[in-house]
Protein backbone atom coordinates (compact mmCIF):
# COMPACT_ATOMS: atom_id res chain seq x y z
CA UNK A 1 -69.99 147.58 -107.41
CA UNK A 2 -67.33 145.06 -108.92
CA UNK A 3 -65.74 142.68 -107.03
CA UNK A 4 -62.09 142.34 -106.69
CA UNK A 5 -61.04 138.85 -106.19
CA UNK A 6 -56.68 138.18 -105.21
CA UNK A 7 -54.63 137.24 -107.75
CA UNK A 8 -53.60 133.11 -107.52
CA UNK A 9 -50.25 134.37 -108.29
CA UNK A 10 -47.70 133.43 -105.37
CA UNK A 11 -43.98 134.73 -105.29
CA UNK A 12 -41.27 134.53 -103.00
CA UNK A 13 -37.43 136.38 -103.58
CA UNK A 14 -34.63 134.83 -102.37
CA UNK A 15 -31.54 136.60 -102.08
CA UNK A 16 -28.49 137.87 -100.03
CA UNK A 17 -29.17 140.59 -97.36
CA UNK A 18 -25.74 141.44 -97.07
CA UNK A 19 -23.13 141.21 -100.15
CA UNK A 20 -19.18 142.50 -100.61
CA UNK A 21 -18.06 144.34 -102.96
CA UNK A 22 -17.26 142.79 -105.93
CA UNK A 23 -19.14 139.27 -105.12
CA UNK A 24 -21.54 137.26 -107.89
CA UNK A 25 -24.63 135.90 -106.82
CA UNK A 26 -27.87 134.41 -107.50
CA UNK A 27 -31.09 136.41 -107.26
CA UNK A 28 -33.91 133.76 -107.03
CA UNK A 29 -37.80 134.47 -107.50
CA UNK A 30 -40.26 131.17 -107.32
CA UNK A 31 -43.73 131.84 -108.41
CA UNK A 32 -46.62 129.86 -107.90
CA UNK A 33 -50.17 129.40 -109.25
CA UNK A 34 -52.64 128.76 -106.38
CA UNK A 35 -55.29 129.43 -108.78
CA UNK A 36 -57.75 126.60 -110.54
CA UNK A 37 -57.01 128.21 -113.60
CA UNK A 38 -54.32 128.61 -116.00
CA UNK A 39 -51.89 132.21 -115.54
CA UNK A 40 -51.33 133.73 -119.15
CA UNK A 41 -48.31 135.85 -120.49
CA UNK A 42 -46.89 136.04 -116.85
CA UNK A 43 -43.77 138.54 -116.73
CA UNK A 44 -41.24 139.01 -114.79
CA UNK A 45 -39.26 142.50 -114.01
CA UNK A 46 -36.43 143.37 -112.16
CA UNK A 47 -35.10 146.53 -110.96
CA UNK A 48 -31.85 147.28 -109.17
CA UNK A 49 -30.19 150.18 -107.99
CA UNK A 50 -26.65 151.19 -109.43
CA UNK A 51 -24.90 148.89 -107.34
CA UNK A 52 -25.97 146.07 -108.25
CA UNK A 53 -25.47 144.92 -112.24
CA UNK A 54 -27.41 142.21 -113.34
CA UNK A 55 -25.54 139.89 -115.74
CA UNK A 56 -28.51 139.22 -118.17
CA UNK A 57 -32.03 140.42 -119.38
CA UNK A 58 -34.16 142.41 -116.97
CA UNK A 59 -37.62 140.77 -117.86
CA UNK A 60 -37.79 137.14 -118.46
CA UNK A 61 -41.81 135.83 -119.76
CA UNK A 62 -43.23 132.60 -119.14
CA UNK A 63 -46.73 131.91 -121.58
CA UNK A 64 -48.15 130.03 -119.88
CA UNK A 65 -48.21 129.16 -115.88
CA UNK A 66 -50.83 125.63 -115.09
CA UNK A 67 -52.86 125.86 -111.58
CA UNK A 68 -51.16 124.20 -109.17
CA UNK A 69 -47.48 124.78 -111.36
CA UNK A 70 -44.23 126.12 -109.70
CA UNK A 71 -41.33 128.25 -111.86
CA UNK A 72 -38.29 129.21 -110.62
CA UNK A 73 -36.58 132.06 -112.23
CA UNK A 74 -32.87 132.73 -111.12
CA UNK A 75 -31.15 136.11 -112.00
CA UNK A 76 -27.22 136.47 -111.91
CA UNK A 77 -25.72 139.93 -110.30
CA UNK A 78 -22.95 141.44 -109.44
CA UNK A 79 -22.42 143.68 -106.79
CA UNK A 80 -20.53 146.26 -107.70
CA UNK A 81 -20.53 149.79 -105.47
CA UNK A 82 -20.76 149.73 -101.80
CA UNK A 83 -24.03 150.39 -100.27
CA UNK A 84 -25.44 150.90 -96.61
CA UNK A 85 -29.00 150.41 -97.91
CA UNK A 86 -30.66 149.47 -100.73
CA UNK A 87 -33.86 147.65 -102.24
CA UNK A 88 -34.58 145.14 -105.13
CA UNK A 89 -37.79 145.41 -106.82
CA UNK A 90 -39.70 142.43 -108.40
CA UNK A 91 -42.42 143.24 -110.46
CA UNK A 92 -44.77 140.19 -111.58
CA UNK A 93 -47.66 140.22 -113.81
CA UNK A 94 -49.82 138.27 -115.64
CA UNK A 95 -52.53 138.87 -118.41
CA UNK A 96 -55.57 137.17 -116.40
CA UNK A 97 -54.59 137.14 -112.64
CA UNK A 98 -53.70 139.91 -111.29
CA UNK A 99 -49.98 140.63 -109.93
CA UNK A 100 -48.01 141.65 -107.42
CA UNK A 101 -44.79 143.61 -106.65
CA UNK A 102 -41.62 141.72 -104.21
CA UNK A 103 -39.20 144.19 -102.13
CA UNK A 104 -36.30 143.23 -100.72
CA UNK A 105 -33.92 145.67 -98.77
CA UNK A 106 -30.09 144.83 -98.79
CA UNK A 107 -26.46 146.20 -98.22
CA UNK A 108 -23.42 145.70 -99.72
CA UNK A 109 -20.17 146.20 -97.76
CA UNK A 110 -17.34 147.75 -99.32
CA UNK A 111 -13.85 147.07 -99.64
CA UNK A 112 -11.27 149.31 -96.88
CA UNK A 113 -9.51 151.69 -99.35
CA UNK A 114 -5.94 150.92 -98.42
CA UNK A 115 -3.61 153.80 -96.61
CA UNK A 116 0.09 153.92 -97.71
CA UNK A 117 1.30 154.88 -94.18
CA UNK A 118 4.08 156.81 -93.99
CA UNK A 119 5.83 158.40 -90.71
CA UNK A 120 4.24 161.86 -90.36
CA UNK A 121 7.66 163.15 -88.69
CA UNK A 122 10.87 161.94 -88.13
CA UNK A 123 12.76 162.18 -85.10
CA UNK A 124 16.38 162.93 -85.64
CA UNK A 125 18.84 161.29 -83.23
């Protein structure tokens, strides 16, 4: 029976929980090689819902990832829809250890649609 031995691959996501409307900000996943050997053709991939646009590439690759070695790779987005609940998906692989898959839930508040109020009656004097 082969044994299955866990990846050296480390990741954390950093990230708001709660965004507005319209607001930029900075998606942030650090990786890290606990391993005693070398991570090859590590990649990257992120996946938003709709209401969130990210402002550049989806995947980003790194060749080569040394034991011991630290890489931060920083995503701009925009959010741009309201929503009450959502989740981010980070997707990290490598060609020799193993991988793993980062979740993070968030909401984005919306904007109060404005009300042009107007008297519904008038009272006549």
């Amino acid at each position: 029976m082969p044994m299955r031995l866990p990846s050296p691959l480390r990741a954390t996501l950093n990230m708001p929980l709660v965004w507005q409307e319209g607001a930029e900000g900075t998606v942030r996943v650090l990786l890290h090689n606990a391993g005693d050997f070398a991570l090859r053709s590590v990649k990257v991939a992120i996946e938003a819902p709709f209401a969130l646009s990210l402002e550049r590439q989806r995947d980003v690759r790194i060749d080569l990832l040394a034991p011991g070695e630290e890489r931060e790779i920083a995503f701009s987005i925009r959010a741009v829809a309201a929503l009450s609940s959502g989740s981010l998906h980070v997707a990290i692989a490598s060609a020799n250890g193993g991988g793993l898959m980062l979740r993070q839930p968030f909401r984005i508040e919306g904007h109060p649609t404005p009300i042009d109020a107007q008297p519904g009656f008038r009272l006549l004097g």
